[in-house]
C-alpha atoms as a PDB file:
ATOM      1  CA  UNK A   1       0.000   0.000   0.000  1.00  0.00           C
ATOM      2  CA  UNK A   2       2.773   2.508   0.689  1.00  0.00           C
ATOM      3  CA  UNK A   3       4.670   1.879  -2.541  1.00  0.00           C
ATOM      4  CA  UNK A   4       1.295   2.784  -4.258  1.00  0.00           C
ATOM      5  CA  UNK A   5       1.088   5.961  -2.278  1.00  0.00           C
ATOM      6  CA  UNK A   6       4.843   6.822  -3.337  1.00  0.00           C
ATOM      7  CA  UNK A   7       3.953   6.496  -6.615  1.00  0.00           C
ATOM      8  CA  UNK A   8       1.338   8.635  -6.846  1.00  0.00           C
ATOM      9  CA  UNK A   9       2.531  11.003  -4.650  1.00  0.00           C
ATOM     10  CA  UNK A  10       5.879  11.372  -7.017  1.00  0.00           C
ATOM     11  CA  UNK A  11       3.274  11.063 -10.341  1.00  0.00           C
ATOM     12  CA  UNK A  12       1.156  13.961  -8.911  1.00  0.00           C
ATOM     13  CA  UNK A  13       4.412  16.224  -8.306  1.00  0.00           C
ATOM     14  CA  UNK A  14       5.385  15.445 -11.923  1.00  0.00           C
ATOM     15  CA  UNK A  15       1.957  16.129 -13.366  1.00  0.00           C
ATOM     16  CA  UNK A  16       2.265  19.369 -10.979  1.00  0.00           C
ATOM     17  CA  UNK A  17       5.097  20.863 -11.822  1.00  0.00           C
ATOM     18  CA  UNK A  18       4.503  20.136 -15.605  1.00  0.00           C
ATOM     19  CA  UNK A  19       1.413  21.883 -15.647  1.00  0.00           C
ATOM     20  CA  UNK A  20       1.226  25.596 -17.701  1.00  0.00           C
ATOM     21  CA  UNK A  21       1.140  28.965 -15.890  1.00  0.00           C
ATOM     22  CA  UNK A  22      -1.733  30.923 -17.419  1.00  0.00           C
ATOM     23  CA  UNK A  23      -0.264  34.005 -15.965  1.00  0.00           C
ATOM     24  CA  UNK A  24       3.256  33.927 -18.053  1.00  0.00           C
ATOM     25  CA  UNK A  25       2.481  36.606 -21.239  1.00  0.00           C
ATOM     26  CA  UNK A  26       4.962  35.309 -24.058  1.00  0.00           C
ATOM     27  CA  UNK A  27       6.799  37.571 -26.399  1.00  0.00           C
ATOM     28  CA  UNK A  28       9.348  37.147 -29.182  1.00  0.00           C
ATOM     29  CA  UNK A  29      11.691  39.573 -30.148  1.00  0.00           C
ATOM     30  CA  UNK A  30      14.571  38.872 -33.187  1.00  0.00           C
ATOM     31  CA  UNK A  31      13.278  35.312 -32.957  1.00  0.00           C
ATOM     32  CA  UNK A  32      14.469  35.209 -29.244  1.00  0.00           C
ATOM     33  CA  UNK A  33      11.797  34.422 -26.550  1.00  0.00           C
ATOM     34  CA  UNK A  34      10.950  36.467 -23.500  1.00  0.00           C
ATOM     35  CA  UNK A  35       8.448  37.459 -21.871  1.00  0.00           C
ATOM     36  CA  UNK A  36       6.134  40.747 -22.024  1.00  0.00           C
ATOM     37  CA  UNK A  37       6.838  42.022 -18.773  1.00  0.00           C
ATOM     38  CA  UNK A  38      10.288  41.893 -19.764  1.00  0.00           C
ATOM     39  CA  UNK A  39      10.336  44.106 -22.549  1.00  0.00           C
ATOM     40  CA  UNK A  40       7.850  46.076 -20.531  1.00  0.00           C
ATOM     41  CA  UNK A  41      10.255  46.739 -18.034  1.00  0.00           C
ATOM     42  CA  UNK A  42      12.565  47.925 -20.982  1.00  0.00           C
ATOM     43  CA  UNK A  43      10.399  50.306 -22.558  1.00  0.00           C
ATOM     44  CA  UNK A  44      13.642  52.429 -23.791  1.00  0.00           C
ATOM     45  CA  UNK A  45      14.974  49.567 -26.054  1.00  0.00           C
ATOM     46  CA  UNK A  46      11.587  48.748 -27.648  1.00  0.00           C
ATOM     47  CA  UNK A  47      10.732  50.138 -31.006  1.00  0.00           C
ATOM     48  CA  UNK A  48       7.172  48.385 -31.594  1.00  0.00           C
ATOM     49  CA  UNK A  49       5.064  46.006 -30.620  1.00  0.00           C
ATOM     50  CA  UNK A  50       2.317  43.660 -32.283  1.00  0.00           C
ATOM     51  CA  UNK A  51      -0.090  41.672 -30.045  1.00  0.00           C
ATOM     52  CA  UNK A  52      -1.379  38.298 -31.888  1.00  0.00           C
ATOM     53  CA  UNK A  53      -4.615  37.280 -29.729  1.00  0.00           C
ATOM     54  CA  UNK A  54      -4.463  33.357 -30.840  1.00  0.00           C
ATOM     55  CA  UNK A  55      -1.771  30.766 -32.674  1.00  0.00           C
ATOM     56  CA  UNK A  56      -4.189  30.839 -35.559  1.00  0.00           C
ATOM     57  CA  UNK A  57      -3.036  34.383 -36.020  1.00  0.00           C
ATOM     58  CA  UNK A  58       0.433  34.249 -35.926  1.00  0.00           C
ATOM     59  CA  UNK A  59       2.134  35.168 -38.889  1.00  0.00           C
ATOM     60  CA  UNK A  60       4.615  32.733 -40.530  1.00  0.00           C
ATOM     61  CA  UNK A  61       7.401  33.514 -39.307  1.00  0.00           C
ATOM     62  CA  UNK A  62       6.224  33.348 -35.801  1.00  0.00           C
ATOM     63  CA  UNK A  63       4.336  30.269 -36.473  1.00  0.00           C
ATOM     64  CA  UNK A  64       6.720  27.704 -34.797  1.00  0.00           C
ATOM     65  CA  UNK A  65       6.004  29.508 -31.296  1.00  0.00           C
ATOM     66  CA  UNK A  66       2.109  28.589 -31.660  1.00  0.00           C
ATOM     67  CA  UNK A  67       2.611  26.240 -28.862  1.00  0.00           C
ATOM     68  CA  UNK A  68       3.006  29.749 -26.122  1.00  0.00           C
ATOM     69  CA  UNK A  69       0.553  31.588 -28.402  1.00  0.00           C
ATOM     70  CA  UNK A  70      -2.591  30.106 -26.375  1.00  0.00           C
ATOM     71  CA  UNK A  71      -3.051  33.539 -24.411  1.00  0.00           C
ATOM     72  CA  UNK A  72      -1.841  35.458 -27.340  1.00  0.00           C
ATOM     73  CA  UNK A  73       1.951  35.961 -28.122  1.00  0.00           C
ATOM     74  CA  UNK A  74       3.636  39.595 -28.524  1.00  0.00           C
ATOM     75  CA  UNK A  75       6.588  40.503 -30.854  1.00  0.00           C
ATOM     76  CA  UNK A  76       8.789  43.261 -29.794  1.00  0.00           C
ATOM     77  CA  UNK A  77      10.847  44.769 -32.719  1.00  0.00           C
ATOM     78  CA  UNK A  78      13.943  46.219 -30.922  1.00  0.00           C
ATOM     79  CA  UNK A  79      15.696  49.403 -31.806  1.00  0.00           C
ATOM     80  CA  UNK A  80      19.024  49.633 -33.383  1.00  0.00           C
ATOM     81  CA  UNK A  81      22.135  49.463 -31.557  1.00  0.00           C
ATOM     82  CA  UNK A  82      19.776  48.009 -28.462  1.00  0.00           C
ATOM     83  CA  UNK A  83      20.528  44.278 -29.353  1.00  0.00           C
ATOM     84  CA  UNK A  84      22.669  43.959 -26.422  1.00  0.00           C
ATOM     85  CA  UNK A  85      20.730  41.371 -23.983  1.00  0.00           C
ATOM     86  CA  UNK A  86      21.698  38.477 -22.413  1.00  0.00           C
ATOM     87  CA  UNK A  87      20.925  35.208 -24.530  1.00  0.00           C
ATOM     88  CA  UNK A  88      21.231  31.661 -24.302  1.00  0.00           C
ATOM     89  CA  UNK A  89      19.964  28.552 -26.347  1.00  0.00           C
ATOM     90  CA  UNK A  90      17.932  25.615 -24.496  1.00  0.00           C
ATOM     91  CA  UNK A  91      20.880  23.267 -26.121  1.00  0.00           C
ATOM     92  CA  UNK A  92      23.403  25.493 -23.898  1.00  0.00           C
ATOM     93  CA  UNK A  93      21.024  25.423 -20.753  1.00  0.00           C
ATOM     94  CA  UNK A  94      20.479  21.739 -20.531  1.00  0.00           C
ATOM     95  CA  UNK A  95      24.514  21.419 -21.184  1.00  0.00           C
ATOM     96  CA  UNK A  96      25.075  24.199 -18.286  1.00  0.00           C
ATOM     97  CA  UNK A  97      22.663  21.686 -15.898  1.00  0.00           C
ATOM     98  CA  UNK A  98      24.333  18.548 -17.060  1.00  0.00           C
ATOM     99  CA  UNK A  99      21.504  17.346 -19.399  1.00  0.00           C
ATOM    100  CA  UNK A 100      21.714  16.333 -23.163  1.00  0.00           C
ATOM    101  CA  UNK A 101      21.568  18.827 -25.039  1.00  0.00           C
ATOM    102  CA  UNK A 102      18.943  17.959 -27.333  1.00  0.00           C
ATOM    103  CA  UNK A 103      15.946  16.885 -24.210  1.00  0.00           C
ATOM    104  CA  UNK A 104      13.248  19.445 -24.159  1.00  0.00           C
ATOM    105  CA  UNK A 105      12.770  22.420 -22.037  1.00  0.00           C
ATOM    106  CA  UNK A 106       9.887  23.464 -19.651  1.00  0.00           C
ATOM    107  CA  UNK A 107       9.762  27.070 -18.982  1.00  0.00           C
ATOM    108  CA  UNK A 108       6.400  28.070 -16.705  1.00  0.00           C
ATOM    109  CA  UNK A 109       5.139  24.399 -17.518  1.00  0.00           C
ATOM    110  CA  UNK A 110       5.161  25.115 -21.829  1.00  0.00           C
ATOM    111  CA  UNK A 111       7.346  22.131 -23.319  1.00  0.00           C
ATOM    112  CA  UNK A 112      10.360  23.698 -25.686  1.00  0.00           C
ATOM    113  CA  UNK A 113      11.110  20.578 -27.344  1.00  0.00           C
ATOM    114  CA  UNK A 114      13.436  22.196 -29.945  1.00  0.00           C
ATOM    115  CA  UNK A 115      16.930  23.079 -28.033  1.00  0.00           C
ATOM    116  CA  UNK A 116      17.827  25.154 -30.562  1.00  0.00           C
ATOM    117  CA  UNK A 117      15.472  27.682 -29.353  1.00  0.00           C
ATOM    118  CA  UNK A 118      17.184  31.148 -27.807  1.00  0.00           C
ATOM    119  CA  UNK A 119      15.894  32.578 -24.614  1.00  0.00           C
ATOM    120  CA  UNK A 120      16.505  36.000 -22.726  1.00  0.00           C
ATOM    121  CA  UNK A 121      18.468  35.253 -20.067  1.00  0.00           C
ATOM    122  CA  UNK A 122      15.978  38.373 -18.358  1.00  0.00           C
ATOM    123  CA  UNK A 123      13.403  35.454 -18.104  1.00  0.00           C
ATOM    124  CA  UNK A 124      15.495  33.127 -16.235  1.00  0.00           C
ATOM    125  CA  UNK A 125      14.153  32.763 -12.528  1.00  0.00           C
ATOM    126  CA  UNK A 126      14.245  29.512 -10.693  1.00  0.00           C
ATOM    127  CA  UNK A 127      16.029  26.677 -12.774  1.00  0.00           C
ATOM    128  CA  UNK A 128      16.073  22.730 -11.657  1.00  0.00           C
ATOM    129  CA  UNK A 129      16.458  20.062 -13.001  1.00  0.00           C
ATOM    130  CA  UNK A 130      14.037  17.124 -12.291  1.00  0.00           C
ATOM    131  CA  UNK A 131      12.922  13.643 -13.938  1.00  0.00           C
ATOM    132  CA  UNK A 132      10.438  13.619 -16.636  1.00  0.00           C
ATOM    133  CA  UNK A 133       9.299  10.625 -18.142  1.00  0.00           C
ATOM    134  CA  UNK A 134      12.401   9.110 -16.916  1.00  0.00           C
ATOM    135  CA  UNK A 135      14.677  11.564 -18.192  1.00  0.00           C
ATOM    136  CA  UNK A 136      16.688  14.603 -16.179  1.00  0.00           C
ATOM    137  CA  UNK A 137      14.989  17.283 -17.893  1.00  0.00           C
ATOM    138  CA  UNK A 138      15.425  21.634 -17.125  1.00  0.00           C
ATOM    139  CA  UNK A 139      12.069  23.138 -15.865  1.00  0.00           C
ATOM    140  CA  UNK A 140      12.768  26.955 -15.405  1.00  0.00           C
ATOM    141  CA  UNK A 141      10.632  29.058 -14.056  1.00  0.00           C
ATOM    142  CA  UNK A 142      10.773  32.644 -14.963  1.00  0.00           C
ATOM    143  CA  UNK A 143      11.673  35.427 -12.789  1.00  0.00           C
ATOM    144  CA  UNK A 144       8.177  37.378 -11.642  1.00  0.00           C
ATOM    145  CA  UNK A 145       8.176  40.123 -14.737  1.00  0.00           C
ATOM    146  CA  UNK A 146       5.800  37.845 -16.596  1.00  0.00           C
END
């Protein structure tokens, strides 16, 4: 009876801490994902700004980031010269936490399964690493300014 109670005790906290936060406002700027509140906080670097309401629509060049589009998804367009933020790739995270570089990334519970993907490094809050269908995988959280 107990190892049946471990197991769903450790299923649930998977399930848990896979699960999307509604809350977390996506935005891609220079094909580089943030977050609004991010670039909100940055007002001086931002040039424009278009709002897409659902993934259907995206345009196509914005197309592979349907799967954080279900709230809507922003795209900043920077100004010149104002390029100069902090990024990193999902590949280079995973190799910084000791996971292959190709597993998927969870950031606020959204599945990245594409490493190549850049972040802002602005987003990154809490980072851990944790098992996920029976693989170390990174779930980051982001850092508040959502």
């Amino acid at each position: 009876m107990k190892k049946i109670l471990y197991s769903f005790l450790i299923l649930s906290s998977v399930a848990l801490s896979a699960q999307k936060n509604p809350s977390v406002k996506f935005a891609v700027a220079n094909d580089v994902v943030g977050t609004v509140g991010m670039f909100n906080a940055r007002k001086a670097i931002v040039q424009s700004s278009s709002v897409y309401k659902t993934p259907a629509g995206l345009p196509q060049g914005l197309k592979k980031y349907s799967f954080i589009a279900e709230k809507g998804l922003t795209e900043f367009k920077i100004k010149n010269g104002q390029e100069g933020l902090d990024i990193i790739s999902l590949a280079q995270l995973n190799s910084q936490y000791g996971v292959p570089e190709n597993t998927p990334v969870f950031i606020e519970g959204y599945e990245f399964t594409d490493s190549s993907t850049k972040i802002y490094g602005d987003i990154m809050g809490n980072v851990e690493v944790k098992d996920h269908d029976g693989r170390k995988t990174v779930f980051l959280s982001t850092n508040g300014i959502k």
